[in-house]
Protein backbone atom coordinates (compact mmCIF):
# COMPACT_ATOMS: atom_id res chain seq x y z
CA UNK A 1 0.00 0.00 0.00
CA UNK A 2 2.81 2.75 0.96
CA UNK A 3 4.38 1.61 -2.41
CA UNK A 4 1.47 2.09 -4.25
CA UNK A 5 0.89 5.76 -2.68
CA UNK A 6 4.06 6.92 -3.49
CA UNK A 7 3.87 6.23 -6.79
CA UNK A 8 0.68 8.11 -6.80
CA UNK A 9 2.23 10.92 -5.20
CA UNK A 10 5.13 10.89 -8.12
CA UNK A 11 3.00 10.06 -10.97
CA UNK A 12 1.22 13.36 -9.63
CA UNK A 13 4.30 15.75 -9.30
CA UNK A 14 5.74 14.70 -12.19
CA UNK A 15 2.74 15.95 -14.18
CA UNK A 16 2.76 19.29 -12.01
CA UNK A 17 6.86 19.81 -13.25
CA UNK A 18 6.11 19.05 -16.43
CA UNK A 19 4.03 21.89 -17.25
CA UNK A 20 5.92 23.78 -19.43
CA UNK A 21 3.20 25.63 -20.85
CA UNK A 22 2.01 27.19 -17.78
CA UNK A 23 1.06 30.62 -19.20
CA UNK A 24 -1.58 32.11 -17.36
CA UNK A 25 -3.18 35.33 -18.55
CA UNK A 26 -3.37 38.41 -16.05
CA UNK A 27 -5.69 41.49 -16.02
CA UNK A 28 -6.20 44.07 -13.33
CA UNK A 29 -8.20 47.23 -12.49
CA UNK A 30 -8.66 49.38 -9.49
CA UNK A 31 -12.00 50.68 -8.17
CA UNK A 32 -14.03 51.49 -5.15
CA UNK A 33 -10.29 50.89 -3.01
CA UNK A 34 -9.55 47.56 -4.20
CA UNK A 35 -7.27 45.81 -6.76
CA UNK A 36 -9.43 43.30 -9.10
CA UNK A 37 -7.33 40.60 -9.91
CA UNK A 38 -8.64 38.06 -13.20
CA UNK A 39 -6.43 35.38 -13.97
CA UNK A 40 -7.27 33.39 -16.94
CA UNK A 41 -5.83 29.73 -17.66
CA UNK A 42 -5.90 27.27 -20.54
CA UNK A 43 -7.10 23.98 -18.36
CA UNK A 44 -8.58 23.52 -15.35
CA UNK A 45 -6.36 25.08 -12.66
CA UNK A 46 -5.62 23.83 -9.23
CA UNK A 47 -2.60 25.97 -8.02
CA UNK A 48 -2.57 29.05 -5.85
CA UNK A 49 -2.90 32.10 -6.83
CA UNK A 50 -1.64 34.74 -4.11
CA UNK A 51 -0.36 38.12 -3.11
CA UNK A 52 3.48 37.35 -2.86
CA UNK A 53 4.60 36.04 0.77
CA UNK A 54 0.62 36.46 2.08
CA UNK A 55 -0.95 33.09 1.82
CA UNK A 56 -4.19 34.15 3.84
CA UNK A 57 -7.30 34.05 2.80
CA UNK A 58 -8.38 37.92 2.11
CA UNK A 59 -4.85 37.41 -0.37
CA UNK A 60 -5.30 34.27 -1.68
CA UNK A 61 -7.15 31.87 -4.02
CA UNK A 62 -6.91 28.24 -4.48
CA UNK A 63 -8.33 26.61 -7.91
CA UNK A 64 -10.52 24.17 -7.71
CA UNK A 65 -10.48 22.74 -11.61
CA UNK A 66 -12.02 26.39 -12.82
CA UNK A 67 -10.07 27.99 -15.35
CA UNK A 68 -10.65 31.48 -14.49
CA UNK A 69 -9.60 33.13 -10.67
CA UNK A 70 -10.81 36.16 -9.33
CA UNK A 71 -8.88 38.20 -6.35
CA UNK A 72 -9.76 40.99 -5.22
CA UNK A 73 -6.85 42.68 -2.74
CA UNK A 74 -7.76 45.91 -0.74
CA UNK A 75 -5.16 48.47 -1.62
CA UNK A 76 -6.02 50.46 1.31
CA UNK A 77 -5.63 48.51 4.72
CA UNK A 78 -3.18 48.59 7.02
CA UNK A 79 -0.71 46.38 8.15
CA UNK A 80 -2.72 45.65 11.51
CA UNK A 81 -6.06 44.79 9.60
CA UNK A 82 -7.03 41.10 8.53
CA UNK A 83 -7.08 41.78 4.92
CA UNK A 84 -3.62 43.64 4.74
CA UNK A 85 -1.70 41.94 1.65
CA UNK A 86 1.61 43.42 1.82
CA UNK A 87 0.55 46.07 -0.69
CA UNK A 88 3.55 48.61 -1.81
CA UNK A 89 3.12 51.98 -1.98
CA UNK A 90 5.85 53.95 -3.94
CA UNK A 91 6.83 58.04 -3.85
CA UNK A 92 4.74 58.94 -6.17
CA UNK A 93 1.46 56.94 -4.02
CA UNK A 94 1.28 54.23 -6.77
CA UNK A 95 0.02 51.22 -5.28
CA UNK A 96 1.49 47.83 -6.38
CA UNK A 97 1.88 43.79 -5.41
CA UNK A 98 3.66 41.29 -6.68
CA UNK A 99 1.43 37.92 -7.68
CA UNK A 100 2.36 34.81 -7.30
CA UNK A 101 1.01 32.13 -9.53
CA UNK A 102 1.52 28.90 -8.68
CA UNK A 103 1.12 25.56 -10.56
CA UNK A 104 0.65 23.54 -7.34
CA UNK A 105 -1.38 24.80 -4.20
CA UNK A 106 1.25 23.98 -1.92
CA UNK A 107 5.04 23.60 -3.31
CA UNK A 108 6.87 26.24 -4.90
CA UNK A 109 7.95 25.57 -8.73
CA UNK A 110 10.70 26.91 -11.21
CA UNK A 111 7.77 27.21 -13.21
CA UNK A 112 5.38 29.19 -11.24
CA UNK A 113 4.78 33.29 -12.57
CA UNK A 114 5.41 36.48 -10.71
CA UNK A 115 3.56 39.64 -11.89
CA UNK A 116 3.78 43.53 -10.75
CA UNK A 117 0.46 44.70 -10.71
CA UNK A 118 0.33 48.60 -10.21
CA UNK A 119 -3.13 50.62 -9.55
CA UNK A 120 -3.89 53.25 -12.20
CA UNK A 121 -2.46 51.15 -15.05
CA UNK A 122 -5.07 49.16 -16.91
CA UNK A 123 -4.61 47.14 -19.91
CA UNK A 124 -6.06 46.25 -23.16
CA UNK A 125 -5.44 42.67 -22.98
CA UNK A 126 -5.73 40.07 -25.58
CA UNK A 127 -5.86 35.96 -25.08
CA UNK A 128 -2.83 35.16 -26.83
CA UNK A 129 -0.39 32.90 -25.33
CA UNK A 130 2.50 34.74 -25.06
CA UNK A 131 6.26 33.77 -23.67
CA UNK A 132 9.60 35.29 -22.76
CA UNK A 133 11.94 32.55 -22.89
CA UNK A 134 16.28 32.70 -22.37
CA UNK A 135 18.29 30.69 -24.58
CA UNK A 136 21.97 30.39 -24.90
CA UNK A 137 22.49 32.27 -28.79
CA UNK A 138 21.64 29.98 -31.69
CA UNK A 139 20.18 27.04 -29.55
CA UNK A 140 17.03 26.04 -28.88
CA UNK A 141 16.50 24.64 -25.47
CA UNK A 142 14.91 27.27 -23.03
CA UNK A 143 17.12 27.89 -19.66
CA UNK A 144 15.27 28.56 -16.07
CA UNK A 145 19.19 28.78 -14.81
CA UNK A 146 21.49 31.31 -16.00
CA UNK A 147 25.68 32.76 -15.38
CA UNK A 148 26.05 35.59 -13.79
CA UNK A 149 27.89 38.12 -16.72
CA UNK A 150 27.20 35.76 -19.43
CA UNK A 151 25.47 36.83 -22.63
CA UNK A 152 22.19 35.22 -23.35
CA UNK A 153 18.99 35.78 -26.13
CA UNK A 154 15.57 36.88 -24.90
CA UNK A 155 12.52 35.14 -27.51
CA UNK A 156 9.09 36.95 -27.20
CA UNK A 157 7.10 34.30 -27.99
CA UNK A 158 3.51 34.37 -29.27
CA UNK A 159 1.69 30.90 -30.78
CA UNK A 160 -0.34 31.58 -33.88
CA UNK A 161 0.95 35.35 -34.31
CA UNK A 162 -0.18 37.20 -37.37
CA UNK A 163 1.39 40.33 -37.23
CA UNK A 164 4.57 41.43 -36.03
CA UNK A 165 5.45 40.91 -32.03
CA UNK A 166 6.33 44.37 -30.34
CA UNK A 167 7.88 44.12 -26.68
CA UNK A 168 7.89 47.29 -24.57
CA UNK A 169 7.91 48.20 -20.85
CA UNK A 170 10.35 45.56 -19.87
CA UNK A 171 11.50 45.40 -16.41
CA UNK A 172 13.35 43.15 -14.17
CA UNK A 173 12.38 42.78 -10.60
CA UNK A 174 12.97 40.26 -7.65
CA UNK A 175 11.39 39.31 -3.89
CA UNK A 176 11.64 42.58 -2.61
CA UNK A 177 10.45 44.30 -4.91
CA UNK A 178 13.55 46.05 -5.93
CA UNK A 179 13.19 47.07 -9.93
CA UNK A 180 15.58 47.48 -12.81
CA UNK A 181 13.42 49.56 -15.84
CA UNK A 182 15.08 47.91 -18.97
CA UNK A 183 12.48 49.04 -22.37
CA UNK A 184 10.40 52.16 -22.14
CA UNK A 185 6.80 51.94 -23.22
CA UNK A 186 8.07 53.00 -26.53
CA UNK A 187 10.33 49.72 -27.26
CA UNK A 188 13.50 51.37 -26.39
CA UNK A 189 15.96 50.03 -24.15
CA UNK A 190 16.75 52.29 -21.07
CA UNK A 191 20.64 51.29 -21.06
CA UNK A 192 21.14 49.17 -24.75
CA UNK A 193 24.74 48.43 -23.03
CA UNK A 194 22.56 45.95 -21.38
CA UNK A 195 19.32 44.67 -23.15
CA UNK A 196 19.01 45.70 -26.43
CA UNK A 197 15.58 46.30 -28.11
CA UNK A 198 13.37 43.25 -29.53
CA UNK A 199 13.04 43.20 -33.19
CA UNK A 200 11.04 41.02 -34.56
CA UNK A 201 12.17 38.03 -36.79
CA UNK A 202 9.68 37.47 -39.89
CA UNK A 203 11.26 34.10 -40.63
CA UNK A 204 10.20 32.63 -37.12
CA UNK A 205 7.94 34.52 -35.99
CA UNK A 206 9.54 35.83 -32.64
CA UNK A 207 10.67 39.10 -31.43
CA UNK A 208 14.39 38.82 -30.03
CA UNK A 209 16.67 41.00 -27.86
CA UNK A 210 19.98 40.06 -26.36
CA UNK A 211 20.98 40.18 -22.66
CA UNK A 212 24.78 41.40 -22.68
CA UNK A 213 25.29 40.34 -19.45
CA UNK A 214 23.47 38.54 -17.08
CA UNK A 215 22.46 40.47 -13.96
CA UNK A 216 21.38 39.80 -10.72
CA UNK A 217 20.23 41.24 -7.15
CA UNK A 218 22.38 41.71 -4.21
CA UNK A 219 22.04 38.28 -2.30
CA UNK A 220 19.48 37.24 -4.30
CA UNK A 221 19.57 34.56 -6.90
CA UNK A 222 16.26 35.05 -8.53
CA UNK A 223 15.47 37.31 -11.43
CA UNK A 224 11.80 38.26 -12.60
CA UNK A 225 11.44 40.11 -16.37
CA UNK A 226 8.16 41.22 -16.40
CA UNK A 227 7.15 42.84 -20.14
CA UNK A 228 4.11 43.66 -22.34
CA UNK A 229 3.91 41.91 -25.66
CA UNK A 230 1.50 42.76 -28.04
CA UNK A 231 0.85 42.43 -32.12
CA UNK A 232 0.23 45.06 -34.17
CA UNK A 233 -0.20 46.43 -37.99
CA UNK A 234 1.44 49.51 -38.86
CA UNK A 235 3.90 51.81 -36.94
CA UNK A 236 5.01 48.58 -34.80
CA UNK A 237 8.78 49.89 -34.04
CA UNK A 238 11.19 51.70 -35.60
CA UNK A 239 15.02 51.16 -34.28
CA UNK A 240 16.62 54.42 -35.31
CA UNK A 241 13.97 56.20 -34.05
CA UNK A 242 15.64 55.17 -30.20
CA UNK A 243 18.89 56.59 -31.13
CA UNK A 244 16.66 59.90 -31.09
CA UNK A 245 15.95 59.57 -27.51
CA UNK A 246 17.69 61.08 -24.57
CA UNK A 247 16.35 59.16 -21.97
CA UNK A 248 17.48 61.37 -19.05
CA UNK A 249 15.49 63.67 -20.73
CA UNK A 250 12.47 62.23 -22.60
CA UNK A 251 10.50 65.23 -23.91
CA UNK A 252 6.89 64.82 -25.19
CA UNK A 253 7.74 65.89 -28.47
CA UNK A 254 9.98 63.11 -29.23
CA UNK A 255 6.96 60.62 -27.98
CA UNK A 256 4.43 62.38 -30.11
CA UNK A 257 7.43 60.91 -32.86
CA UNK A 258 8.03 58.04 -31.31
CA UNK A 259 7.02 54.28 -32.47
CA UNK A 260 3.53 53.52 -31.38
CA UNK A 261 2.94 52.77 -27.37
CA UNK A 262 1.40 49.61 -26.42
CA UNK A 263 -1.83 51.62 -26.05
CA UNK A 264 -2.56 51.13 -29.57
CA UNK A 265 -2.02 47.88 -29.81
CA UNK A 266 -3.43 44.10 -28.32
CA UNK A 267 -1.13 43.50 -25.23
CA UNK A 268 -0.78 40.82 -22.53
CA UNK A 269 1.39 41.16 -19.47
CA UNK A 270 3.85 38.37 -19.81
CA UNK A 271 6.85 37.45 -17.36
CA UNK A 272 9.55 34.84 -16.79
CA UNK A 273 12.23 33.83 -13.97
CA UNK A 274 15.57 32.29 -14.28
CA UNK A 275 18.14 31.58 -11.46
CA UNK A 276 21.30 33.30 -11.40
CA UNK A 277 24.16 31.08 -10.62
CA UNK A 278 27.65 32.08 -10.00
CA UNK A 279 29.95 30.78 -12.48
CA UNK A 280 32.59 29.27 -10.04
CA UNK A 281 29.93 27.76 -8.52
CA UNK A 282 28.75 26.07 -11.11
CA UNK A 283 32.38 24.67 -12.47
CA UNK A 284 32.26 23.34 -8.87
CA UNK A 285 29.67 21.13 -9.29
């Protein structure tokens, strides 16, 4: 019998780690002093879906088989009330959280998505199912573990796309909340010394950037890249046009310019995590 249960129990979490097409779909909006939270899957879901390090129920939802989950997080209590979720409030009195969506209820996966959801930005999102994936340059098998200060290719993915993929507002982001801004909302990278922009390639039908150097935190090994892809006709992205940009001092008349902002277009908030390993380390092992 105890043989026959455990077997259950890894039949089971093998099927949970092999979900490599866990790409659940995220839309927000704030009203009446609370964050609504929709999270749309592609099967029946049975994960957790949670304000980041708040696993109680006023921040929390567990899936039951559905394949849509509603949270709703008030974005106004404080720390000592019941429903306090941890939420961040910046200098300028943005509110934000970090989601956590997990593929199992209980364990923590390599697999499971973070997402920065900020009041007073809504979205015009789209049900496509859209990736960021890291390779190694010119192969094909997607990394979750990366080198600290090597070089690595970024794929915006999209399955059936029909027009060309534009990536903007890129930016990278761990535990704490600490943030790096790496593409403006115009496709442009803040610093191109370390992620240049995504252009799209025709031929495959992906967008690509490269990382010149992997980053990571201070004492942290984990690394979130949170961006919005989208599709669009006409006006998608124009490279030289960044070279026209002074980002210290971005100027609406250069925007007014600019390549079209993801306003105009079909977007879905997509993000990714990798592990950043040192590379001694890694020779050691």
């Amino acid at each position: 019998m105890r043989s026959l249960l455990f077997l259950l129990f890894l039949v089971c979490f093998q099927n949970v780690l092999s979900n490599d097409d866990f790409s659940p779909f995220v839309t927000a909006s704030c009203k009446g002093g609370f964050m609504n939270i929709k999270v749309k899957f592609s099967s029946p879901y049975y994960g957790a879906v949670h304000v980041r390090d708040f696993r109680k129920s006023d921040c929390m939802k567990i899936g039951k088989g559905e394949e849509n989950i509603h949270l709703n997080v008030n974005i106004f209590s404080k720390e000592a009330d019941s429903d306090y979720c941890g939420v961040f409030i910046s200098k300028n009195l943005e509110r934000s959280i970090q989601l956590a969506v997990r593929v199992h209820k209980n364990l923590e996966l390599a697999e499971d998505k973070f997402f920065i959801i900020t009041c007073g930005k809504t979205g015009n999102f789209k049900d496509e199912n859209a990736k960021l994936v890291f390779y190694e340059k010119s192969s094909v098998i997607p990394l979750k573990e990366t080198l600290y200060g090597h070089q690595y290719e970024i794929k915006a993915e999209m399955k059936n796309a029909t027009h060309p993929i534009v990536v903007k507002n890129c930016v990278a982001f761990d535990k704490n909340n600490s943030k790096i801004p790496l593409i403006n909302e115009f496709g442009c990278p803040y610093n191109p010394d370390i992620l240049t922009p995504f252009i799209f390639d025709a031929e495959n039908k992906v967008s690509k950037s490269t990382l010149k150097s992997m980053f990571k935190f201070p004492e942290k090994s984990e690394v979130h890249l949170q961006c919005d892809i989208g599709q669009c006709e006409s006006n998608c992205f124009d490279l030289s046009k960044c070279n026209q940009i002074n980002i210290a001092a971005f100027t609406s008349d250069v925007a007014n310019n600019q390549n079209s902002t993801l306003s105009d277009i079909k977007k879905q908030l997509t993000t990714t995590t990798v592990f950043v390993l040192d590379p001694a380390e890694s020779k050691g092992e």
